[in-house]
Protein backbone atom coordinates (compact mmCIF):
# COMPACT_ATOMS: atom_id res chain seq x y z
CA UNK A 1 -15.64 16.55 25.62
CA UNK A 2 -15.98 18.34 22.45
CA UNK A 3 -13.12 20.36 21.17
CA UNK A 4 -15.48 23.43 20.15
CA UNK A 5 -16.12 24.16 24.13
CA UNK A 6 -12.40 23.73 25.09
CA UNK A 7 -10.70 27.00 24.90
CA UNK A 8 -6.94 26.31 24.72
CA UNK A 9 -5.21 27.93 27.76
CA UNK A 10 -2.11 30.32 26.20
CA UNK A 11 -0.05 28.95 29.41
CA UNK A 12 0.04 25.46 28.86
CA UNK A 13 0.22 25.56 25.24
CA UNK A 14 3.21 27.90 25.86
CA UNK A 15 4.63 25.33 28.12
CA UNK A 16 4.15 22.36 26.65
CA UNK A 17 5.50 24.12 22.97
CA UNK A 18 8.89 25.14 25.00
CA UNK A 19 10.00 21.62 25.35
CA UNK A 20 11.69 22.04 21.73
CA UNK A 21 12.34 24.64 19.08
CA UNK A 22 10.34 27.09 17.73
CA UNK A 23 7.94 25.94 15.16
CA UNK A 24 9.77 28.02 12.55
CA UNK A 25 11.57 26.38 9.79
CA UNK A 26 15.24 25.70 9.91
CA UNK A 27 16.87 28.16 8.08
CA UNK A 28 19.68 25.60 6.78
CA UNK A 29 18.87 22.37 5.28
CA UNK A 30 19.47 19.71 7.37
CA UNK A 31 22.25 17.10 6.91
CA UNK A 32 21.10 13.73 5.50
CA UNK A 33 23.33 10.72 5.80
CA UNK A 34 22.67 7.18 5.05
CA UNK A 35 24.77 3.86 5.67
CA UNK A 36 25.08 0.33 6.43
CA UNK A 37 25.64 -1.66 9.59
CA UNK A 38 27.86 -4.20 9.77
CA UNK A 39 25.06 -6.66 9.76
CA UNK A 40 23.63 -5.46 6.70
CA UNK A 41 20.87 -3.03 8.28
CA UNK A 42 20.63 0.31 6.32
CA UNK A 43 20.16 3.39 8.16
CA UNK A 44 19.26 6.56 7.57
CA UNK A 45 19.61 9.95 9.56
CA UNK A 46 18.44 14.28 9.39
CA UNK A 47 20.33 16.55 11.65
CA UNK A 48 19.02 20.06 11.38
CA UNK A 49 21.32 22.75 11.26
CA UNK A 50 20.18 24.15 14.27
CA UNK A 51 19.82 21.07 15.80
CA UNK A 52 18.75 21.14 19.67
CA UNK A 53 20.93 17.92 20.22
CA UNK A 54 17.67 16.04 21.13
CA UNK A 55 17.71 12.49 19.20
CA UNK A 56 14.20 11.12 18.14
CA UNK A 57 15.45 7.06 17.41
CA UNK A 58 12.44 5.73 15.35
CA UNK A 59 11.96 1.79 15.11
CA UNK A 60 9.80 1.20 12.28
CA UNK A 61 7.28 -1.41 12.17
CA UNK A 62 6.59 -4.87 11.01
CA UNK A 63 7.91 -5.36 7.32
CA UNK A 64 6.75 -8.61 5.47
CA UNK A 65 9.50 -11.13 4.08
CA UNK A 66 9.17 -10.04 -0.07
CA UNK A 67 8.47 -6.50 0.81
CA UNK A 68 11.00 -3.45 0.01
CA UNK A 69 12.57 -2.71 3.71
CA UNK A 70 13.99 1.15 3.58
CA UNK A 71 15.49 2.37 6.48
CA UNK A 72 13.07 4.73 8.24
CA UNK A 73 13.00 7.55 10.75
CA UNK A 74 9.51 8.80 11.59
CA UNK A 75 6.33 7.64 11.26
CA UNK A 76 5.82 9.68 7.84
CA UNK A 77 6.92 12.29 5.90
CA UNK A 78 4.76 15.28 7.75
CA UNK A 79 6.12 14.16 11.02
CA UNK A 80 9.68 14.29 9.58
CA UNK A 81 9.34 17.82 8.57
CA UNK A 82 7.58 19.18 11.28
CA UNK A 83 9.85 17.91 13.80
CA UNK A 84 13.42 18.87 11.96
CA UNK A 85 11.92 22.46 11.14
CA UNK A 86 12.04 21.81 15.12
CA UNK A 87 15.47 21.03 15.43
CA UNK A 88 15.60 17.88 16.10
CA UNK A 89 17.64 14.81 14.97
CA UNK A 90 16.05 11.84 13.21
CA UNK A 91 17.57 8.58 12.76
CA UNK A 92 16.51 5.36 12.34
CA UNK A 93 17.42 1.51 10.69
CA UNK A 94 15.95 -0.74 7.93
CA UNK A 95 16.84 -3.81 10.91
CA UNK A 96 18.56 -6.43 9.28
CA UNK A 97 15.91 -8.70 8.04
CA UNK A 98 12.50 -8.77 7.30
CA UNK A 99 9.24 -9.88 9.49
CA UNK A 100 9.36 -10.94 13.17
CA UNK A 101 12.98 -9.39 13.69
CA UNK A 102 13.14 -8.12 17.23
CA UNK A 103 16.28 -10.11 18.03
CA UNK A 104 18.05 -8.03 14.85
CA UNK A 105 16.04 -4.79 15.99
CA UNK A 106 17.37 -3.41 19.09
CA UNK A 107 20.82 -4.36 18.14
CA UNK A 108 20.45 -2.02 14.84
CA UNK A 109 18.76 0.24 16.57
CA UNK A 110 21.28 1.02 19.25
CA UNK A 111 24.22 0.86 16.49
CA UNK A 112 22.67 3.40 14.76
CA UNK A 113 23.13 5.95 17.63
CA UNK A 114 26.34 4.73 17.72
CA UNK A 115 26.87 5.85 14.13
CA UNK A 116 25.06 9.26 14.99
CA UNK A 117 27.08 10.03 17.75
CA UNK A 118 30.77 8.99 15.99
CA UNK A 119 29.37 11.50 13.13
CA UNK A 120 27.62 14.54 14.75
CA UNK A 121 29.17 13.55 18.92
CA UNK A 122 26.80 13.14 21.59
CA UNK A 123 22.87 14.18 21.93
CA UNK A 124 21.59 16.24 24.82
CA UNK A 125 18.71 14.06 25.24
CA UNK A 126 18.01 10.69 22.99
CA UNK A 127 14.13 9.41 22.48
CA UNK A 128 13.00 6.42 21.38
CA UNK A 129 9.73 6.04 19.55
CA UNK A 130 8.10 3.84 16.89
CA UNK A 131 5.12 1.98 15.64
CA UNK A 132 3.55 -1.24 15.60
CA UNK A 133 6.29 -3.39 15.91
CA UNK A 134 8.11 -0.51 15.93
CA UNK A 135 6.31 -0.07 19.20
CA UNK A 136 7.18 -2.97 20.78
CA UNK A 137 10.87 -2.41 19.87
CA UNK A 138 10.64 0.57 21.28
CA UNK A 139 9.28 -1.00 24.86
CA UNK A 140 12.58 -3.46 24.32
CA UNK A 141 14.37 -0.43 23.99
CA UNK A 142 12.94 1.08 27.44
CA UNK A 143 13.69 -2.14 29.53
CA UNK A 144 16.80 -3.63 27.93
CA UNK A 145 18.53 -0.28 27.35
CA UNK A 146 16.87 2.47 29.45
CA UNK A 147 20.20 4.19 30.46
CA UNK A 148 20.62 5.23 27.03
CA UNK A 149 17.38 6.84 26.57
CA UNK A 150 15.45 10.00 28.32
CA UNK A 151 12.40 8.95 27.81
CA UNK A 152 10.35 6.55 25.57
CA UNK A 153 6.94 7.18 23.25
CA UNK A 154 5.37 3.39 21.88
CA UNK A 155 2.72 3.92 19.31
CA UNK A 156 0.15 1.37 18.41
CA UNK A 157 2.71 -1.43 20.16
CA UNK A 158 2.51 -4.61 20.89
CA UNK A 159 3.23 -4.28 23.82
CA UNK A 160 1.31 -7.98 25.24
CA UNK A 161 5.09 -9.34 23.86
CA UNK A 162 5.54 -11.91 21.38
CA UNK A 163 4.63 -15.22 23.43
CA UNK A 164 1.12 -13.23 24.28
CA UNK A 165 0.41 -11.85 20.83
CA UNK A 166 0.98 -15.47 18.99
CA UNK A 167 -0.86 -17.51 21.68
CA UNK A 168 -4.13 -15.13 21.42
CA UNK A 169 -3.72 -15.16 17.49
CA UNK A 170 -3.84 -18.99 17.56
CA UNK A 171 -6.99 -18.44 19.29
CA UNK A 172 -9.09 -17.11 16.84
CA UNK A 173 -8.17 -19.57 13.92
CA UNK A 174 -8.72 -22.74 16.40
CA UNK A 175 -11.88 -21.54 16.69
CA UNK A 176 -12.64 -21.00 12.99
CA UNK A 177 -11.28 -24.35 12.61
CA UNK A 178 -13.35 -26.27 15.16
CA UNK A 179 -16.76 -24.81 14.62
CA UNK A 180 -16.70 -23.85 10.94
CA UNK A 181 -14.04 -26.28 9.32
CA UNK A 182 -13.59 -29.12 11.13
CA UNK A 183 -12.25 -30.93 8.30
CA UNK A 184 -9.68 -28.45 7.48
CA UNK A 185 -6.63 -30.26 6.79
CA UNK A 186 -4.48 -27.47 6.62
CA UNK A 187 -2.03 -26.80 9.94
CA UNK A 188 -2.84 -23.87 12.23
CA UNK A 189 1.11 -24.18 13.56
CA UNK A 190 4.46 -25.76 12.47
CA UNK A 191 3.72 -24.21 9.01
CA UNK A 192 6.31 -25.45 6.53
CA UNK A 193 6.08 -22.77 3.69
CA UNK A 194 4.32 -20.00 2.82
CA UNK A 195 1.98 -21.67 0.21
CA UNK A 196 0.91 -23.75 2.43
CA UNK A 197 -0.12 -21.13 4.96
CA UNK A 198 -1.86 -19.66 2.01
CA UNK A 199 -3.84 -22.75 1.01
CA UNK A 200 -4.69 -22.63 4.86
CA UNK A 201 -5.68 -19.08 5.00
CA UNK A 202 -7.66 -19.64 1.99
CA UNK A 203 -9.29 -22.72 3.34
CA UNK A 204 -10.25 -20.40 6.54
CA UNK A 205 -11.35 -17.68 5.18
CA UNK A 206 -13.85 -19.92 2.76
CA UNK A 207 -15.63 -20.97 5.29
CA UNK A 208 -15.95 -17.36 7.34
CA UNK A 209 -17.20 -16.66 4.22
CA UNK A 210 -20.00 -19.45 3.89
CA UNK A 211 -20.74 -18.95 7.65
CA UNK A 212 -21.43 -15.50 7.57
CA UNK A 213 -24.55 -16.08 5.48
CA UNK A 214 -26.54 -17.76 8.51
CA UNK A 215 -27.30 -16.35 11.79
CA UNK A 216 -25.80 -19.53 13.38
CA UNK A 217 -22.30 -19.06 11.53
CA UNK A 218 -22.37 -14.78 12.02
CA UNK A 219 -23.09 -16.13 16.04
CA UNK A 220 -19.54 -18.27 15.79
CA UNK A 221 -17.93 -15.68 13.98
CA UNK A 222 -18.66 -13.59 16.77
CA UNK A 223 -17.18 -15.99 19.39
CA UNK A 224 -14.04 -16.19 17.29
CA UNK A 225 -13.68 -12.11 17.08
CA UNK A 226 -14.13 -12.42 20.56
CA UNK A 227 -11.41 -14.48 22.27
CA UNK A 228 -9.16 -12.13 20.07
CA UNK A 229 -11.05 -9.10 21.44
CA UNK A 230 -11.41 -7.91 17.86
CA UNK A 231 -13.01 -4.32 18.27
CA UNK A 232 -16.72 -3.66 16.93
CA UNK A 233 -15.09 -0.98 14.52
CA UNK A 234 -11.60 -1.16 13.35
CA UNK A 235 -12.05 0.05 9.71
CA UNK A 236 -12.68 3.91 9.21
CA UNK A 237 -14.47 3.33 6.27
CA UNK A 238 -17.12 0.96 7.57
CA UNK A 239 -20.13 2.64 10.17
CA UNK A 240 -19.05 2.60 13.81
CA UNK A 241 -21.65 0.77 15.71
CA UNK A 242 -23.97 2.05 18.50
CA UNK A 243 -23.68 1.05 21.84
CA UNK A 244 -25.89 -2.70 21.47
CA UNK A 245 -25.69 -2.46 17.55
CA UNK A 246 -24.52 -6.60 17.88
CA UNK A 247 -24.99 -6.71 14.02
CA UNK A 248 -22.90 -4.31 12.72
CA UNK A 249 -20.24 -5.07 15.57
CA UNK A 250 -20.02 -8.70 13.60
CA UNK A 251 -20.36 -7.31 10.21
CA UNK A 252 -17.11 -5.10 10.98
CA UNK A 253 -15.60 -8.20 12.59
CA UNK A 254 -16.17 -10.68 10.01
CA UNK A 255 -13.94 -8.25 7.79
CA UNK A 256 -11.12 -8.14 10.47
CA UNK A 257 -11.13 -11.95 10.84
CA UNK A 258 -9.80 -11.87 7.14
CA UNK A 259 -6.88 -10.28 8.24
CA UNK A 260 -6.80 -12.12 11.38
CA UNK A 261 -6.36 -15.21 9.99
CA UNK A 262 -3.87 -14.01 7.04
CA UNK A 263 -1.52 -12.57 10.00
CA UNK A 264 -1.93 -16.06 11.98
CA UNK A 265 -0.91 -18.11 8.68
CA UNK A 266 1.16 -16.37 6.64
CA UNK A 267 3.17 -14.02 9.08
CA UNK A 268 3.10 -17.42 11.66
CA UNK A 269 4.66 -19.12 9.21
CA UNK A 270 7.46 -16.44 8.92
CA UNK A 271 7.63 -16.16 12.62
CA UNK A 272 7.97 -19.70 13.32
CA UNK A 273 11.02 -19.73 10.68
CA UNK A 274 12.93 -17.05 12.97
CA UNK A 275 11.68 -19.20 16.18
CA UNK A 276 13.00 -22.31 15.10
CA UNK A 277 9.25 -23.90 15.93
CA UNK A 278 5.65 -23.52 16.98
CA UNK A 279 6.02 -20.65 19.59
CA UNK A 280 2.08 -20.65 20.81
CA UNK A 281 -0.10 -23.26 22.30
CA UNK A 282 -3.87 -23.47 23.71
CA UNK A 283 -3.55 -27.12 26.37
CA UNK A 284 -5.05 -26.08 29.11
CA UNK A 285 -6.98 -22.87 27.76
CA UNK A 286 -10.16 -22.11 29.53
CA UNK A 287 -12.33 -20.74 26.06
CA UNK A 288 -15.41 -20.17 28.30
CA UNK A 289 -12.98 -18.35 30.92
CA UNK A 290 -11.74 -15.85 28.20
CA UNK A 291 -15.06 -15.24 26.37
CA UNK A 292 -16.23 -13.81 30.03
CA UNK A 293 -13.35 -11.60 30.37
CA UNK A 294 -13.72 -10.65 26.29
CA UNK A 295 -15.01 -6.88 25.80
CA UNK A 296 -17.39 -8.65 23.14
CA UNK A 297 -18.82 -11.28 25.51
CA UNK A 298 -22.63 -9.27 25.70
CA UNK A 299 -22.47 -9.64 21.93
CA UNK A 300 -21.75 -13.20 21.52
CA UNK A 301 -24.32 -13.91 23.80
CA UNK A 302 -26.98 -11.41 22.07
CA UNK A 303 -26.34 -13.14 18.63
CA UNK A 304 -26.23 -17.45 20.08
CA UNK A 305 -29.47 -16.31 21.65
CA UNK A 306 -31.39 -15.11 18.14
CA UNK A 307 -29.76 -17.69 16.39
CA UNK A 308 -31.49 -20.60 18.75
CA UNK A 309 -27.77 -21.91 19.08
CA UNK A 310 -26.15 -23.33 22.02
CA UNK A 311 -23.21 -21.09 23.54
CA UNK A 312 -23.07 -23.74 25.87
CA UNK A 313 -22.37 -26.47 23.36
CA UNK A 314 -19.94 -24.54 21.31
CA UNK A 315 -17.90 -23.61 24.01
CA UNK A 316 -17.83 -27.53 24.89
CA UNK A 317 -16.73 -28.49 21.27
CA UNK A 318 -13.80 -26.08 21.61
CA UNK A 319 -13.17 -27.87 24.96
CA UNK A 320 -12.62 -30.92 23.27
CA UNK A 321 -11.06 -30.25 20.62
CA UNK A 322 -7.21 -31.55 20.14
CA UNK A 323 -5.22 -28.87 21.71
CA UNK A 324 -2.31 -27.30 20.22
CA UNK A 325 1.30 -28.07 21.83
CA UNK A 326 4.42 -25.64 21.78
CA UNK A 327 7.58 -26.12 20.85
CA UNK A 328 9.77 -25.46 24.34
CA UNK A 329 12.88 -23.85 22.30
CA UNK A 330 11.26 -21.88 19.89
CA UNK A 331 9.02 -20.35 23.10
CA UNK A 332 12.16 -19.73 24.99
CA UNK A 333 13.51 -17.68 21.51
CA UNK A 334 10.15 -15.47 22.05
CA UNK A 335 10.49 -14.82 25.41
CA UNK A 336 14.33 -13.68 24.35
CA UNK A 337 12.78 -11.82 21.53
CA UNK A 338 10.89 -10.49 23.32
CA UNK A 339 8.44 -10.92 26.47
CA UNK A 340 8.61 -8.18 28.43
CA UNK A 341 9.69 -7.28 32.20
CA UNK A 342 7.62 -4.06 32.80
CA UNK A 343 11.13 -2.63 34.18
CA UNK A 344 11.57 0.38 32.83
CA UNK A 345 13.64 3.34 34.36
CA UNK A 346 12.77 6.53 32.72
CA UNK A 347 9.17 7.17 31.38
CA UNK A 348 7.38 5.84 28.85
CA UNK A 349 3.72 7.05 27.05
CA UNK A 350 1.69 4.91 24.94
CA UNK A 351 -0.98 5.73 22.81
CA UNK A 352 -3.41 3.37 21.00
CA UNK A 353 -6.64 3.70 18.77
CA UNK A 354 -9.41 1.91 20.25
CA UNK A 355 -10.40 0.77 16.93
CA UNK A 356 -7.14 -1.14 15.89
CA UNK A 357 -7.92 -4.27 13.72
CA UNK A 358 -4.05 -5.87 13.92
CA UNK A 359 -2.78 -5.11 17.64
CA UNK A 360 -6.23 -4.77 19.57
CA UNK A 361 -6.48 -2.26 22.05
CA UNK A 362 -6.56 -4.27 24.85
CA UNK A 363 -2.80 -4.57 24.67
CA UNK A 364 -2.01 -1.49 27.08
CA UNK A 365 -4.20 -3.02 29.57
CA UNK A 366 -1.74 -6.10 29.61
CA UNK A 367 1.49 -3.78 29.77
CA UNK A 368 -0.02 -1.61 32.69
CA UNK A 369 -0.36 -4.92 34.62
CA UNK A 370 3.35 -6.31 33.69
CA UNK A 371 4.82 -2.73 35.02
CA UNK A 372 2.06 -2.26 37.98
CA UNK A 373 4.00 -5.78 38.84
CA UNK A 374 7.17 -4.54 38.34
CA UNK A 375 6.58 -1.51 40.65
CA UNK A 376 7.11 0.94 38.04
CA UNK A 377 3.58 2.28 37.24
CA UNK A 378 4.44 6.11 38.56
CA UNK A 379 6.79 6.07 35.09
CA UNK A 380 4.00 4.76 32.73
CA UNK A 381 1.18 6.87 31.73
CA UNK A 382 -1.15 5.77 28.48
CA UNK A 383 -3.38 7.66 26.15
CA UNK A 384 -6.38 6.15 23.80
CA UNK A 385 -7.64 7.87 20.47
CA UNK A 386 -10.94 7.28 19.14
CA UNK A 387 -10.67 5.79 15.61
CA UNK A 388 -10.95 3.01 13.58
CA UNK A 389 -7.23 1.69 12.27
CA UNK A 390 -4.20 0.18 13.25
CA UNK A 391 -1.54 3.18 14.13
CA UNK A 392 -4.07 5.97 12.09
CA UNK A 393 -2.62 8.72 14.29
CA UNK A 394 -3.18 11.92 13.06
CA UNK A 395 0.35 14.53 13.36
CA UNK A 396 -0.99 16.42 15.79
CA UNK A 397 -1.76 13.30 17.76
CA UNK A 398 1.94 11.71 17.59
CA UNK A 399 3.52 15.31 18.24
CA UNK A 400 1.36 16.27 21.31
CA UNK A 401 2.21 13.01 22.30
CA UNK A 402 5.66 13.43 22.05
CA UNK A 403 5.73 17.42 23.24
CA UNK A 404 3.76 15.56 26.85
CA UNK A 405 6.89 12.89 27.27
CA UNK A 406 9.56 15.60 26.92
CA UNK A 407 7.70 18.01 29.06
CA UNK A 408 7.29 14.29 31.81
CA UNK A 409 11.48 14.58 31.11
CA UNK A 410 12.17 17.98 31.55
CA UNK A 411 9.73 18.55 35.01
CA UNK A 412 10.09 15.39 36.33
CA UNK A 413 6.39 15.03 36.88
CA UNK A 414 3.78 13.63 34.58
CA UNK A 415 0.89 16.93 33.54
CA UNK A 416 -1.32 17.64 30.79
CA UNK A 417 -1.86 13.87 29.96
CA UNK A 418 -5.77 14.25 30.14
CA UNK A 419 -7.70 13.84 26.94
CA UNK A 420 -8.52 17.42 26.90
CA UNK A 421 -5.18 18.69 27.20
CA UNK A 422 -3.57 16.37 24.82
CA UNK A 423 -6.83 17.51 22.05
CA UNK A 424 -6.02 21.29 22.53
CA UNK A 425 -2.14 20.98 22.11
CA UNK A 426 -3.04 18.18 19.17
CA UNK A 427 -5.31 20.96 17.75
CA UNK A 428 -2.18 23.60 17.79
CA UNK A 429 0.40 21.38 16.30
CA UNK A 430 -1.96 19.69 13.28
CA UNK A 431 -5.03 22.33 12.91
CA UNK A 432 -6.25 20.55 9.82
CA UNK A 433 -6.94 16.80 11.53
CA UNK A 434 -9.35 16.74 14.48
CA UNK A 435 -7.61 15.20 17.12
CA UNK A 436 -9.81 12.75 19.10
CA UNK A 437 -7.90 11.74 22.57
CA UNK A 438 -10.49 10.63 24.63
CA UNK A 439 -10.78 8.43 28.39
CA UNK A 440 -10.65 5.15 27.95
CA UNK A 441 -9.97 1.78 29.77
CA UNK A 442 -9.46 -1.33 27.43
CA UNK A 443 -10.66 -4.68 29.24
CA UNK A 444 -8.14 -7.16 30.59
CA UNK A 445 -5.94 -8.55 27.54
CA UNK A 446 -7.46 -12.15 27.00
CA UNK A 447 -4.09 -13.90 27.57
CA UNK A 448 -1.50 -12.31 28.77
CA UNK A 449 2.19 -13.79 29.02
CA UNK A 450 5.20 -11.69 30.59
CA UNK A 451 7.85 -11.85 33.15
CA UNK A 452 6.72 -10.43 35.42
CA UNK A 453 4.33 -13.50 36.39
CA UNK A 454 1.27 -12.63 34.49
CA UNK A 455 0.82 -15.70 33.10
């Protein structure tokens, strides 16, 4: 629907606007206090002066190991200020480590509203909300923690857990590997360093390269996008394709696959350090099986069929192919850290671009199905914008987002999560950034691991 023939109805955006403070600015600046955990995590807090004693607890996302971690507490500077001109409280920690850290996370995360609380006493209301990993931690928050916590908002999570999201990123590179490299000698798992899961990345990403110049190798680098469910635009800056536009889909794809296969080198490698061992495997994987539940499975056929190649055949080689084993300890440390229950006791809203290169959309689908099996579904409701990115939320898009859960919280009853609504209160908070909510169903995540028995 577009937003020029919605007119914004002065009720609900009255309603929905009354679940915090007025949008005028504090007129005190707000207290800013920063410390240290005693396992090293930083942490960082604002409490307006006029605070409303409702806690926004932000868990940050996925920092590499080399990379500058600062303790964080909103997504980004504009969301910072709008919300403590709101009145509300913002806190958040570094974690204490870098890189695949959810066993550190939650931990920090719940000390520092410890710390809050010992400084400023206790919050009316405390929300938890964060990105990317950050999203995921968040999730961890909701089902390990949920009595401390009102509500929950996961942004861009990954929200398949960690056994799901380094199985299906193993599946991608296998399948470089078998039909483009065969000879690769490089390891797809049990990575020892990081130089070598750059010489294997590099190795990879050669022959993606060399492939894409032939309509045989952009047909295979289809197939690999696909068991990954890599979307057919995930970069704003490249053209979205039309509906049946099979060669810009794989144009778009082939760039993502780059980052694909950096993620399942370099931050596997990284991962597996944490794990104690290979934490993903692919014996007994149907390929076929997942390329017909793959949103992309019309294109890989479209592009085997004008290159003259056999689908068929391919899907046979990857059959054969040595299979990749796990490592039974470091699998039980990802399930600990974390593979999720779907048992959450207060609500929880998601939101997700359907373009997102580095935790594909299809994501939500899988975490709908671990809390439909929990019983829980009447506490999750999820929400899709329409752009290219990983986490490219605009403000108005987060904060409408945010205004819907506390108004869930504060009536008891989920309203207003519609695309339309969420566009028109979107368009309130953030008039400069066209908001772009819009209904959407992602297809079934390709491999989906929780405990809650979808396996």
């Amino acid at each position: 629907m577009r937003l020029a023939r919605i007119l914004a109805p002065t009720a609900l955006i009255a309603a929905l606007l009354a679940t915090g403070h007025s949008p005028a600015a504090a007129t005190a600046a707000p207290s800013h206090v920063e410390g240290v955990l005693p396992d090293g995590a930083t942490y960082v807090m604002d409490v307006p002066a006029d605070w409303n004693h409702t806690v926004l607890l932000y868990s940050h996302g996925y920092t590499p190991q080399g990379v500058p971690n600062p303790a964080r507490n909103a997504p980004g500077d504009a969301e910072r200020t709008a919300l403590l001109a709101q009145g509300y409280a913002m806190i958040g920690s570094s974690y204490a480590g870098n890189g695949w850290i959810l066993e550190q996370a939650l931990p920090d995360q719940l000390a520092t509203l410890d710390a809050l609380t010992a400084r400023f006493g206790p919050a009316r209301r405390t929300i938890a909300w964060g990105t990317s990993l950050g999203g995921m931690i968040t999730a961890g928050l909701a089902e390990r923690a949920g009595s401390r916590f009102a509500g929950t908002l996961s942004m861009c999570g990954l929200l398949q857990g960690g056994v799901a999201n380094w199985n299906n990123t193993l599946d991608p590179a296998f399948a470089v590997k078998t039909l483009l490299a065969p000879g690769l000698p490089g390891p797809l798992v049990r990575i020892p360093d990081q130089a070598t899961a750059l010489a294997t990345t590099a190795e990879l990403t050669a022959a993606l390269d060399t492939a894409q110049a032939t309509p045989q190798g952009r047909a295979r680098i289809a197939l690999a996008a696909a068991l990954h469910n890599i979307p057919a635009w995930t970069d704003p800056t490249l053209p979205e394709p039309a509906p049946g536009d099979h060669d810009t889909a794989e144009a778009n794809q082939f760039q993502t696959l780059h980052l694909t296969l950096f993620v399942g080198q370099s931050w596997r490698q990284e991962a597996e350090t944490h794990a104690g061992g290979n934490m993903s495997w692919n014996t007994g994987v149907d390929y076929a099986r997942l390329l017909a539940r793959s949103a992309n499975r019309a294109e890989v056929e479209a592009l085997y069929a004008r290159a003259g190649l056999s689908l068929h055949d391919d899907l046979a080689t990857l059959a054969r192919a040595p299979r990749v084993t796990a490592d039974p300890p470091a699998v039980g440390y990802l399930i600990r850290n974390i593979a999720f229950t779907g048992r959450i006791t207060k609500p929880m809203l998601t939101i997700h671009t359907t373009g997102d290169p580095l935790v594909p959309v299809q994501v939500e689908h899988a975490y709908a199905d671990t809390v439909s099996a929990a019983g829980r579904t009447p506490l999750l409701r999820q929400a899709f914008v329409h752009r290219a990115g990983h986490c490219t939320f605009t403000t108005g898009e987060m904060l409408a987002a945010l205004r819907t859960l506390e108004r869930r919280i504060d009536t008891g009853r989920w309203s207003n999560t519609d695309p339309a609504s969420l566009n028109r209160l979107a368009a309130v908070l953030d008039p400069a950034a066209p908001p772009a909510y819009l209904t959407y169903r992602p297809a079934p995540y390709p491999r989906p691991f929780d405990l809650a028995g979808n396996n």
